[in-house]
PDB file of N, CA and C in Angstrom:
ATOM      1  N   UNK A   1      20.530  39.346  71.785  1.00  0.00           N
ATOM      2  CA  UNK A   1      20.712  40.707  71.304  1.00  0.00           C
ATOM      3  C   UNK A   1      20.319  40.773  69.839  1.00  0.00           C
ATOM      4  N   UNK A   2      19.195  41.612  69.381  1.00  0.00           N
ATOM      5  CA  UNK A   2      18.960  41.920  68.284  1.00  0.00           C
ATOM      6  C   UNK A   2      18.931  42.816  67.669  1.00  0.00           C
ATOM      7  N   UNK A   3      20.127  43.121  66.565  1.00  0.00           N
ATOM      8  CA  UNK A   3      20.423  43.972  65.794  1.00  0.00           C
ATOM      9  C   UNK A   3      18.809  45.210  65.468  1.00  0.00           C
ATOM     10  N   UNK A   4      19.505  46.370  65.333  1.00  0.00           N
ATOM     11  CA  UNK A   4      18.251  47.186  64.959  1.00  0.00           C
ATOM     12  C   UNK A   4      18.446  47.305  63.816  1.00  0.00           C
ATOM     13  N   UNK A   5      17.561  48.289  62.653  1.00  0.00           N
ATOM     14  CA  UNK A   5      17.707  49.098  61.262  1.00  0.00           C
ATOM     15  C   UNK A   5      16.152  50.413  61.610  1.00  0.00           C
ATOM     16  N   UNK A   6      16.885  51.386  61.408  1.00  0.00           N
ATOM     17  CA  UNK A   6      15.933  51.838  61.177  1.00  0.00           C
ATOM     18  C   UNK A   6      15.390  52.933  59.613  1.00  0.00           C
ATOM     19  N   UNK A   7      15.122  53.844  59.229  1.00  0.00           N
ATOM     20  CA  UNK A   7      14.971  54.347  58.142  1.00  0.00           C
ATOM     21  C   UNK A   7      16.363  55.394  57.870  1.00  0.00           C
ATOM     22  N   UNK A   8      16.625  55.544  58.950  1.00  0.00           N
ATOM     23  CA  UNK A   8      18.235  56.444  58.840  1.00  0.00           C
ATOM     24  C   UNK A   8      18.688  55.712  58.825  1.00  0.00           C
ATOM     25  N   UNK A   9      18.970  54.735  59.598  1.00  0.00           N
ATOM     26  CA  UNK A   9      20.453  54.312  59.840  1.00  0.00           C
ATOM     27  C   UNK A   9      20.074  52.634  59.824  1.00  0.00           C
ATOM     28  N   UNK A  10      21.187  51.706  59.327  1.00  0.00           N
ATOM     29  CA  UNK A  10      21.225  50.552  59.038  1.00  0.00           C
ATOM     30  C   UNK A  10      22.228  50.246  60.004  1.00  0.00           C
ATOM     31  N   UNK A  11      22.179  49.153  60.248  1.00  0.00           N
ATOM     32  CA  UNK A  11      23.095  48.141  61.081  1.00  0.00           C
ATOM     33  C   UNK A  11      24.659  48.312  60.733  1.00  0.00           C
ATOM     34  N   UNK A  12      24.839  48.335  58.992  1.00  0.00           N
ATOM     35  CA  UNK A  12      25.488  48.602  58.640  1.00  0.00           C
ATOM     36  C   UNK A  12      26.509  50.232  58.695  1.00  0.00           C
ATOM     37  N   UNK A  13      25.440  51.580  59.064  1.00  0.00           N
ATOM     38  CA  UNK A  13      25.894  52.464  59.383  1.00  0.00           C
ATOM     39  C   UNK A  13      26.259  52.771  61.058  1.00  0.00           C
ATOM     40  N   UNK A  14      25.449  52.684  61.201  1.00  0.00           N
ATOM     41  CA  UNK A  14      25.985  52.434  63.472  1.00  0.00           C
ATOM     42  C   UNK A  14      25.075  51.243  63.287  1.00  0.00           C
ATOM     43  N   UNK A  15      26.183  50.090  63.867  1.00  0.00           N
ATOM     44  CA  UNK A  15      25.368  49.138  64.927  1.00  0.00           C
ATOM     45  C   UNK A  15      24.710  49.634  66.051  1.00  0.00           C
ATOM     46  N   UNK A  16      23.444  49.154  65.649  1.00  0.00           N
ATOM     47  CA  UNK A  16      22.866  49.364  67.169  1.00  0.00           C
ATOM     48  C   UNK A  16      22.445  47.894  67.553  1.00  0.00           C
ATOM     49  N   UNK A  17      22.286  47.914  68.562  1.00  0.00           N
ATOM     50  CA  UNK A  17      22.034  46.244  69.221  1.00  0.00           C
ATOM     51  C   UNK A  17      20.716  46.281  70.170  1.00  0.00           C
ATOM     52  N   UNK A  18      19.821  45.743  70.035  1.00  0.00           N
ATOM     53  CA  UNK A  18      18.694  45.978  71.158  1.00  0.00           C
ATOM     54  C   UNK A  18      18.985  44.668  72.107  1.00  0.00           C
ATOM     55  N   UNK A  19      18.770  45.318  73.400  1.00  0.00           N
ATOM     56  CA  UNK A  19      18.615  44.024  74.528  1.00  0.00           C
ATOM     57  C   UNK A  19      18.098  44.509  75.615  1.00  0.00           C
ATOM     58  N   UNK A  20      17.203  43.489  76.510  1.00  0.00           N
ATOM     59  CA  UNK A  20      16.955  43.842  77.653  1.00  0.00           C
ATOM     60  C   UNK A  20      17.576  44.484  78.776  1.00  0.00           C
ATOM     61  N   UNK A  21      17.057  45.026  79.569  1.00  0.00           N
ATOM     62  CA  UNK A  21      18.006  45.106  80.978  1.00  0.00           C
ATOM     63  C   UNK A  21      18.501  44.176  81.488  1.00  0.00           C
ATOM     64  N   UNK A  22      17.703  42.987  81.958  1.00  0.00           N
ATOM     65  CA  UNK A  22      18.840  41.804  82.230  1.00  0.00           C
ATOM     66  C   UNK A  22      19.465  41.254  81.483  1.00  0.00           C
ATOM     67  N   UNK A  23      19.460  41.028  80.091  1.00  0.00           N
ATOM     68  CA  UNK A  23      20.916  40.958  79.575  1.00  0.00           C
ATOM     69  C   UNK A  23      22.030  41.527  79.243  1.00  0.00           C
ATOM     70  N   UNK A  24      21.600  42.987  79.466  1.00  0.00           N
ATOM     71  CA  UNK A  24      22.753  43.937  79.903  1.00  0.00           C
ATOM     72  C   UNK A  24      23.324  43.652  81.234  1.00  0.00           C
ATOM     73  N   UNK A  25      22.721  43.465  82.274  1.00  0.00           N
ATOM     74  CA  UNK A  25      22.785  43.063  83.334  1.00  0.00           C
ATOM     75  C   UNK A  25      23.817  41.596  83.212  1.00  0.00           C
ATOM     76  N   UNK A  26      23.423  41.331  83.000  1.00  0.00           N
ATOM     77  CA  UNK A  26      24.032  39.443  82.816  1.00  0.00           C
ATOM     78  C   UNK A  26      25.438  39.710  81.908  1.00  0.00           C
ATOM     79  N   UNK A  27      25.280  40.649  81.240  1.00  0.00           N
ATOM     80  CA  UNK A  27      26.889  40.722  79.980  1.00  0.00           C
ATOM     81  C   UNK A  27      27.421  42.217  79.901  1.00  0.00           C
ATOM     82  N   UNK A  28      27.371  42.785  81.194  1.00  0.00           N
ATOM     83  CA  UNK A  28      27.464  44.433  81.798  1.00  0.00           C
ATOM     84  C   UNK A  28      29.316  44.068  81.157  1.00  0.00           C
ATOM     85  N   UNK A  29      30.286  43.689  81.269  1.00  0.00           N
ATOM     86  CA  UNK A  29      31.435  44.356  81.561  1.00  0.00           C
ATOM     87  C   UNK A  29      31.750  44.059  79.458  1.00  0.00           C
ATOM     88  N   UNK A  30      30.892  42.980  78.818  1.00  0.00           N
ATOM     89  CA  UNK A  30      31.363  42.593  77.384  1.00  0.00           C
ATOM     90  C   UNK A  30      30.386  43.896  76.751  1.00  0.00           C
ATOM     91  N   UNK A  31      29.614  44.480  77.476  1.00  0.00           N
ATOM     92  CA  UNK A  31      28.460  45.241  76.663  1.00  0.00           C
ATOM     93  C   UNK A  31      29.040  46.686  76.747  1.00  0.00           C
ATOM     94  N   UNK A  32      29.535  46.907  77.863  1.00  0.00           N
ATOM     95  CA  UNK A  32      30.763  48.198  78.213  1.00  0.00           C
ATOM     96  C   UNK A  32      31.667  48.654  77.254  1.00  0.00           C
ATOM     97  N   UNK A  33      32.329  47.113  77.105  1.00  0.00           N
ATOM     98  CA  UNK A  33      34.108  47.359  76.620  1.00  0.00           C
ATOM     99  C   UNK A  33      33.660  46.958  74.983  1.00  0.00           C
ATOM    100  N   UNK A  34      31.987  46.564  74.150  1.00  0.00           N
ATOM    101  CA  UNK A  34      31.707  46.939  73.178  1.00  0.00           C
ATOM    102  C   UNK A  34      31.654  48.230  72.876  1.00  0.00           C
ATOM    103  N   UNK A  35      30.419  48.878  73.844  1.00  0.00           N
ATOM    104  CA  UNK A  35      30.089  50.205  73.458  1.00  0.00           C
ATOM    105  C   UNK A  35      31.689  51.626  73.320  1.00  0.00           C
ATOM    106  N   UNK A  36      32.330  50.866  74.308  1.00  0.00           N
ATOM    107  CA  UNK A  36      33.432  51.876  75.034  1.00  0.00           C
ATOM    108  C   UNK A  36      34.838  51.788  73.320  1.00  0.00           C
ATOM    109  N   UNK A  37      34.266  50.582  72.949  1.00  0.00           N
ATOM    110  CA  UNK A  37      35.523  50.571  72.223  1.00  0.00           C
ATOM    111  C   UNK A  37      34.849  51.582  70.133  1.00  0.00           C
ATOM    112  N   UNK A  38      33.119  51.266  70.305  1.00  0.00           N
ATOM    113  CA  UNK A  38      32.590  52.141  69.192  1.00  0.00           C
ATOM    114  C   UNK A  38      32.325  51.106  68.443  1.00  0.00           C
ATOM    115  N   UNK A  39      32.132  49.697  69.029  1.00  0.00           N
ATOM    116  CA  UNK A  39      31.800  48.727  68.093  1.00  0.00           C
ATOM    117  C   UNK A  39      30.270  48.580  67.763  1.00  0.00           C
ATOM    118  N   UNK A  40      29.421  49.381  68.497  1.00  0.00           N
ATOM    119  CA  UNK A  40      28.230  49.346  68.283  1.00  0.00           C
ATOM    120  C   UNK A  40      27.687  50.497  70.006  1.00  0.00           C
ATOM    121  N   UNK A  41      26.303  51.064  69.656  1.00  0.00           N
ATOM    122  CA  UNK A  41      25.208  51.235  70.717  1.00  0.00           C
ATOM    123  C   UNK A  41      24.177  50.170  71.297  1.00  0.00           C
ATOM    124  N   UNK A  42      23.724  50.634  72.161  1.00  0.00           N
ATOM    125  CA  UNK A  42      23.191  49.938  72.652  1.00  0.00           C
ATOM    126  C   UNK A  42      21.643  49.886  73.076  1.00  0.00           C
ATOM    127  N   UNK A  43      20.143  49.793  72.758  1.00  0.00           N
ATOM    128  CA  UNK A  43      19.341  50.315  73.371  1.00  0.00           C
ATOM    129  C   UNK A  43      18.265  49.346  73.860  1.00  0.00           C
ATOM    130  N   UNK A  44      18.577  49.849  75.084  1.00  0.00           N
ATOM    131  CA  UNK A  44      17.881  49.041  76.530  1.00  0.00           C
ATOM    132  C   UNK A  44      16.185  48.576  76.941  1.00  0.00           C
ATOM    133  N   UNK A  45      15.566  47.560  76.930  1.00  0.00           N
ATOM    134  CA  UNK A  45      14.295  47.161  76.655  1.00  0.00           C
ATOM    135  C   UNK A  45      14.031  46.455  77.747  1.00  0.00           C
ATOM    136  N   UNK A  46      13.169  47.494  78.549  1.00  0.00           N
ATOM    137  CA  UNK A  46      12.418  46.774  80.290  1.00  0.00           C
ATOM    138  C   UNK A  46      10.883  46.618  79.911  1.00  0.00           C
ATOM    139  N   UNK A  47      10.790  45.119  80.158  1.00  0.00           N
ATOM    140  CA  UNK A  47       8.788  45.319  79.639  1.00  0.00           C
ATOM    141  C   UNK A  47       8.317  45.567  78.258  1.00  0.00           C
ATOM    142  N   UNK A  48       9.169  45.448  77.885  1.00  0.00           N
ATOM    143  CA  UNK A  48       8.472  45.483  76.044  1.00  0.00           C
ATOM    144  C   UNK A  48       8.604  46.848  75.316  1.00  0.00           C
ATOM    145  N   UNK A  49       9.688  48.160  76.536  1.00  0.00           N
ATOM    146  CA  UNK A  49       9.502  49.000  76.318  1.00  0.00           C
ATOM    147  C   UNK A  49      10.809  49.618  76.079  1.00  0.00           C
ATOM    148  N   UNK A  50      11.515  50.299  74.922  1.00  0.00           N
ATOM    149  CA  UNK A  50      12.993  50.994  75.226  1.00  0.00           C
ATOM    150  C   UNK A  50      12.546  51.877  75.489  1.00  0.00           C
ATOM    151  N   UNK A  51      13.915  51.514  76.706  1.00  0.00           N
ATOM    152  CA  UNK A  51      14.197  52.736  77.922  1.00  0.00           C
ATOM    153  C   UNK A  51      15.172  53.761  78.100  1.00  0.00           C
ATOM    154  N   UNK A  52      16.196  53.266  77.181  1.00  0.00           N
ATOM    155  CA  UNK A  52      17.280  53.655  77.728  1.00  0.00           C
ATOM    156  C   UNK A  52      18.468  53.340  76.501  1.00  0.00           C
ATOM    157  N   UNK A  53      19.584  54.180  76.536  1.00  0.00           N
ATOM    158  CA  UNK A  53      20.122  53.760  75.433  1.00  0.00           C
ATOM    159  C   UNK A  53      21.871  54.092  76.135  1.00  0.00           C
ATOM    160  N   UNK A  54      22.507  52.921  75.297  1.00  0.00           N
ATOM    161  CA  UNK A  54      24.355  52.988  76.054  1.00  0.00           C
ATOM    162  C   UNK A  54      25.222  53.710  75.196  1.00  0.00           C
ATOM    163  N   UNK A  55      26.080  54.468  75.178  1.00  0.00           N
ATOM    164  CA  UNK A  55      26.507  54.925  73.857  1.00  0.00           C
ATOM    165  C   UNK A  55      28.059  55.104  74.454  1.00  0.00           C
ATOM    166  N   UNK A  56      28.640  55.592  73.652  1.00  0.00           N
ATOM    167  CA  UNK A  56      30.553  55.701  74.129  1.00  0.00           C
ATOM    168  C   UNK A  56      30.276  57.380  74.917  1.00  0.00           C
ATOM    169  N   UNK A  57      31.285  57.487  75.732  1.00  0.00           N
ATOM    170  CA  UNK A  57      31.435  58.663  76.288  1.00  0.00           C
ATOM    171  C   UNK A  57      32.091  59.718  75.117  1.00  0.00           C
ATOM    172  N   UNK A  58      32.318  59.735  73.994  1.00  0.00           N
ATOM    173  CA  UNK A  58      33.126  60.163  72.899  1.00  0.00           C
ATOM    174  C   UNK A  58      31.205  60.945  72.275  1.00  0.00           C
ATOM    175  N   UNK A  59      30.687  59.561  72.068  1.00  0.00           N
ATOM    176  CA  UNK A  59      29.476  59.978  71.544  1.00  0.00           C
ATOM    177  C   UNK A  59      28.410  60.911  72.580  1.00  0.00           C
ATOM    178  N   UNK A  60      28.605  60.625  73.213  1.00  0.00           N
ATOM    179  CA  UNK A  60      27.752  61.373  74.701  1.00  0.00           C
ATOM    180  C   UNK A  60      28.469  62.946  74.932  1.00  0.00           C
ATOM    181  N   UNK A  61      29.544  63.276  74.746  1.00  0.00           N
ATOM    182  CA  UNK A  61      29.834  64.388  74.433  1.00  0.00           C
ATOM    183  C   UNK A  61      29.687  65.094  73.362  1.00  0.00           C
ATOM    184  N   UNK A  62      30.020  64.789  72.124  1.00  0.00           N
ATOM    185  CA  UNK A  62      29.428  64.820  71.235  1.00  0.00           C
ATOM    186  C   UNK A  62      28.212  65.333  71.291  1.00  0.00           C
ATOM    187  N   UNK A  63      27.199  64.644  71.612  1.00  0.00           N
ATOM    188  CA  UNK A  63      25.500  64.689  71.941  1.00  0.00           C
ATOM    189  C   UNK A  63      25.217  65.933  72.590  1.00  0.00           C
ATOM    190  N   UNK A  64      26.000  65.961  73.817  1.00  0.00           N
ATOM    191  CA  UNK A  64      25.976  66.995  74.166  1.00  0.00           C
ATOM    192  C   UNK A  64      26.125  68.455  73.981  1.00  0.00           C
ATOM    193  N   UNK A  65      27.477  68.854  73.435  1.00  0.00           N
ATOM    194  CA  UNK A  65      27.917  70.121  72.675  1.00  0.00           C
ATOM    195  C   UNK A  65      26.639  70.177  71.502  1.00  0.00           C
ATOM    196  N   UNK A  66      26.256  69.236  71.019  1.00  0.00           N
ATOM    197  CA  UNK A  66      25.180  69.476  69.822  1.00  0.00           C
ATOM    198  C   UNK A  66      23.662  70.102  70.392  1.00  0.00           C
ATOM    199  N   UNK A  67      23.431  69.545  71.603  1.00  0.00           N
ATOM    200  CA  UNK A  67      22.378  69.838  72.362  1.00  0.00           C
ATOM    201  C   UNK A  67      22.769  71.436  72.895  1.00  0.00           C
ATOM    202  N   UNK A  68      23.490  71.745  72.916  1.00  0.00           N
ATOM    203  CA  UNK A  68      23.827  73.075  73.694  1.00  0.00           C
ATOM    204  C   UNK A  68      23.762  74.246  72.472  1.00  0.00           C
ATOM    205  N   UNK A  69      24.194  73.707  71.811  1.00  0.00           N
ATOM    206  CA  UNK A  69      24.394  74.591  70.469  1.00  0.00           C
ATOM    207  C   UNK A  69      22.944  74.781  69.895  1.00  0.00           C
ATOM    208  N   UNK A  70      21.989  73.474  69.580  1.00  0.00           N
ATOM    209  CA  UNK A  70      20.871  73.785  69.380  1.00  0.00           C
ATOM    210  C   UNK A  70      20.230  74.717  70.397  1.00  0.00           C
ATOM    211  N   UNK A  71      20.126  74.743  71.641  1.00  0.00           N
ATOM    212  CA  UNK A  71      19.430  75.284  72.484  1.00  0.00           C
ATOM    213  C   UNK A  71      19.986  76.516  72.635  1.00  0.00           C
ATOM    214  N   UNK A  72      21.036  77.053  72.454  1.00  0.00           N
ATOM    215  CA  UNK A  72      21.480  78.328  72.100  1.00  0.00           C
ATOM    216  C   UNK A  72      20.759  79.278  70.925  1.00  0.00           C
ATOM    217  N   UNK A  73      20.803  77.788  69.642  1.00  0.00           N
ATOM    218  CA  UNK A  73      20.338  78.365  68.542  1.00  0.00           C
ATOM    219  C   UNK A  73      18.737  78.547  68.418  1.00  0.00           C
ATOM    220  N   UNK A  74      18.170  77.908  69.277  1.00  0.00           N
ATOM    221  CA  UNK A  74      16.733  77.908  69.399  1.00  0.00           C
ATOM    222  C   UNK A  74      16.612  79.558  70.389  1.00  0.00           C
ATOM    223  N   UNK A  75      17.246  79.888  71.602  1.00  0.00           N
ATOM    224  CA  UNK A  75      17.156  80.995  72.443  1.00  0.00           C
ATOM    225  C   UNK A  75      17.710  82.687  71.583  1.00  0.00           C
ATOM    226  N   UNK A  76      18.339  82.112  70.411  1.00  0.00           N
ATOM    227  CA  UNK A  76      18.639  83.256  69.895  1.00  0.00           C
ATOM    228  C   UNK A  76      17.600  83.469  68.828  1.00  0.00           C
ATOM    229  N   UNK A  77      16.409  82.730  67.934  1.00  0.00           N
ATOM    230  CA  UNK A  77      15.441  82.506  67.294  1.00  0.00           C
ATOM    231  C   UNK A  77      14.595  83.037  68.201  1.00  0.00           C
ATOM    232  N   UNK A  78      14.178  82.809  69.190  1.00  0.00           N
ATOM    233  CA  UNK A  78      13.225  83.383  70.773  1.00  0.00           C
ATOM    234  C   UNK A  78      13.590  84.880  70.902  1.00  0.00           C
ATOM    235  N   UNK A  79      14.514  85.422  71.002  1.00  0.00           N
ATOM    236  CA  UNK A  79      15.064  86.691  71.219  1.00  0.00           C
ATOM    237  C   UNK A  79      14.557  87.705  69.673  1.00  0.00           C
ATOM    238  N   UNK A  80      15.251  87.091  68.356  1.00  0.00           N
ATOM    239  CA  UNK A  80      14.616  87.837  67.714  1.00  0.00           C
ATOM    240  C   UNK A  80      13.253  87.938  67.245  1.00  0.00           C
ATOM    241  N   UNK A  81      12.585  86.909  67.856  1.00  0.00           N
ATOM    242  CA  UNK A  81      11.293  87.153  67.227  1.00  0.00           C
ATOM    243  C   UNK A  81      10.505  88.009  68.142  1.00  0.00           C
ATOM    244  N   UNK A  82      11.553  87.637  69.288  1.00  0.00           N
ATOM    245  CA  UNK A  82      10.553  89.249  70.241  1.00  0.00           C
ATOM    246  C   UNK A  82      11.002  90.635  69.969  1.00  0.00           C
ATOM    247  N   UNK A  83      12.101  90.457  69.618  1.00  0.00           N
ATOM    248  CA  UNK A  83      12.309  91.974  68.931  1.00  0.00           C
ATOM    249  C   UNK A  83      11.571  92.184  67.814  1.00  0.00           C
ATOM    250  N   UNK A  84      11.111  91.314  66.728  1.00  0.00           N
ATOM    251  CA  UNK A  84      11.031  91.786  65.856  1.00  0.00           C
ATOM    252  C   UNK A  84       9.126  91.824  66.125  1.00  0.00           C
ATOM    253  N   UNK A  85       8.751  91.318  67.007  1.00  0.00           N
ATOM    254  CA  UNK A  85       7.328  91.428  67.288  1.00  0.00           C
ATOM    255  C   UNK A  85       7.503  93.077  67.972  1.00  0.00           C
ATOM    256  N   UNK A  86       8.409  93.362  69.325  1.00  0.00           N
ATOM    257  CA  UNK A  86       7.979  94.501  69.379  1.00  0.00           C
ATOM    258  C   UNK A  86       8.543  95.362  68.636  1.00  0.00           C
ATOM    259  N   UNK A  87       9.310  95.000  67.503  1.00  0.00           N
ATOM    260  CA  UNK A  87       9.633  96.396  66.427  1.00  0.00           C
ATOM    261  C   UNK A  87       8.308  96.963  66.019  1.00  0.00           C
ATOM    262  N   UNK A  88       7.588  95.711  64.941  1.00  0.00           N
ATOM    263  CA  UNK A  88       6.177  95.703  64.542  1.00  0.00           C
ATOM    264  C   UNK A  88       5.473  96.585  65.863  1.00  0.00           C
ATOM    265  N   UNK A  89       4.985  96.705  66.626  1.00  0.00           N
ATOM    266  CA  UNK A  89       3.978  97.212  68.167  1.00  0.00           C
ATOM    267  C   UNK A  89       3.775  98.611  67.571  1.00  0.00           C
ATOM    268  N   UNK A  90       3.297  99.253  67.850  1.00  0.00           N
ATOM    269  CA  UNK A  90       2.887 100.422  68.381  1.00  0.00           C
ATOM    270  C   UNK A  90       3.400 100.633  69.648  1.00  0.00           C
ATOM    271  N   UNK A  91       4.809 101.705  70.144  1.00  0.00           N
ATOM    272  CA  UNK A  91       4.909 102.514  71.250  1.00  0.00           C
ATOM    273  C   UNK A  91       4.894 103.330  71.498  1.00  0.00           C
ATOM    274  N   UNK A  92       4.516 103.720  72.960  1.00  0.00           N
ATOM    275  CA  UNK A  92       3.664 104.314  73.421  1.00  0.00           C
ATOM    276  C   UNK A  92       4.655 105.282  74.978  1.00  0.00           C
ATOM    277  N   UNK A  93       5.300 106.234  74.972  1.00  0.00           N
ATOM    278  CA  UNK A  93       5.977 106.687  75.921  1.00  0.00           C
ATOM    279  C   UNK A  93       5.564 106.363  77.860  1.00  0.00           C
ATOM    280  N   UNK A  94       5.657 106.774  78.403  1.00  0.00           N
ATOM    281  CA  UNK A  94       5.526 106.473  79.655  1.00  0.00           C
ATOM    282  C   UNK A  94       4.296 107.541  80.238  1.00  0.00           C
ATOM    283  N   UNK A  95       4.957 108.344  80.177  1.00  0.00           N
ATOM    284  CA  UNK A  95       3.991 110.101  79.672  1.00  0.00           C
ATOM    285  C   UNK A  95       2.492 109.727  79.318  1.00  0.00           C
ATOM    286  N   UNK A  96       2.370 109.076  78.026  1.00  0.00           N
ATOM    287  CA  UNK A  96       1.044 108.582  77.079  1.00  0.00           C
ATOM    288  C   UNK A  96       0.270 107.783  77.790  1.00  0.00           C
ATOM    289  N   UNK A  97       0.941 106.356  78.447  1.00  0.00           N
ATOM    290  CA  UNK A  97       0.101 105.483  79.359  1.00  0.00           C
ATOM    291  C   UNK A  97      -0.412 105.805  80.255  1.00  0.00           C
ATOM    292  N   UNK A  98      -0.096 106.904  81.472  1.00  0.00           N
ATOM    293  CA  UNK A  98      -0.156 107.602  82.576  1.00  0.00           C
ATOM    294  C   UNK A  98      -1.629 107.994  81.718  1.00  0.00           C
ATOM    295  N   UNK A  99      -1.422 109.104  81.068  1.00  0.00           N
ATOM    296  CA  UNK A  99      -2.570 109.751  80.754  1.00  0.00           C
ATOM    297  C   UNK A  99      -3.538 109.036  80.097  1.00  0.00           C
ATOM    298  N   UNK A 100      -3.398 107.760  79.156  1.00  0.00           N
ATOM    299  CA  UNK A 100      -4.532 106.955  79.089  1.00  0.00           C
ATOM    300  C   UNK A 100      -5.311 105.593  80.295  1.00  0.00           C
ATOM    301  N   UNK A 101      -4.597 105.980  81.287  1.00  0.00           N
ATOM    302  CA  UNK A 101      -5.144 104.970  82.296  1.00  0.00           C
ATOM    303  C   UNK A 101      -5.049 106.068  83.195  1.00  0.00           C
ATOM    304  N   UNK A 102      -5.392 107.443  83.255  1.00  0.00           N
ATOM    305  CA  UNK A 102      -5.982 108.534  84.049  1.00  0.00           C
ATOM    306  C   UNK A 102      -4.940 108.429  85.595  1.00  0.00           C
ATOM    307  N   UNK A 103      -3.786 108.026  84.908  1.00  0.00           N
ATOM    308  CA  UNK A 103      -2.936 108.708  85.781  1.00  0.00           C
ATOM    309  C   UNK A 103      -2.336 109.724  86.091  1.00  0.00           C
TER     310      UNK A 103
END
């Protein structure tokens, strides 16, 4: 298992620990009752590739409510910019279209 660092975050701020799948596999119940207790994350490497990452259910909720909130806050950014695109428009009654498409 080899410690990560990256430009945010140091070993020192969240442990993170990199390891394969089979040695997660091979040390599943010590790699659990690490993550479970907040002594560190975990992120998972099949083929030379991370895949996958272990985190506490504390943090995974967490993650979550944050994800919801962004995506709220992103759908309410979406909403006004269509209002404020069709404020900007030119409209045009129902009446007006009829008679410019010779209805």
């Amino acid at each position: 298992m080899e410690p990560v660092a990256t430009a945010e975050h140091t070993t020192e701020d969240s442990p993170i620990t990199r390891m394969t799948t089979t040695e997660a596999k091979d040390n599943f119940e010590d790699t659990v009752n690490r993550v479970a207790d907040g002594e560190e994350r975990v992120i998972l490497n099949q083929d030379g590739k991370d895949v996958a990452a272990i985190i506490s259910l504390e943090e995974f909720w967490f993650l979550e409510r944050a994800i919801r909130k962004l995506e709220d806050e992103m759908d309410l950014e979406a909403v006004r910019a269509a209002r404020t695109e069709t404020e900007t428009e030119e409209n045009i009654s129902l009446e007006e279209l009829k008679k410019e498409l010779g209805l």
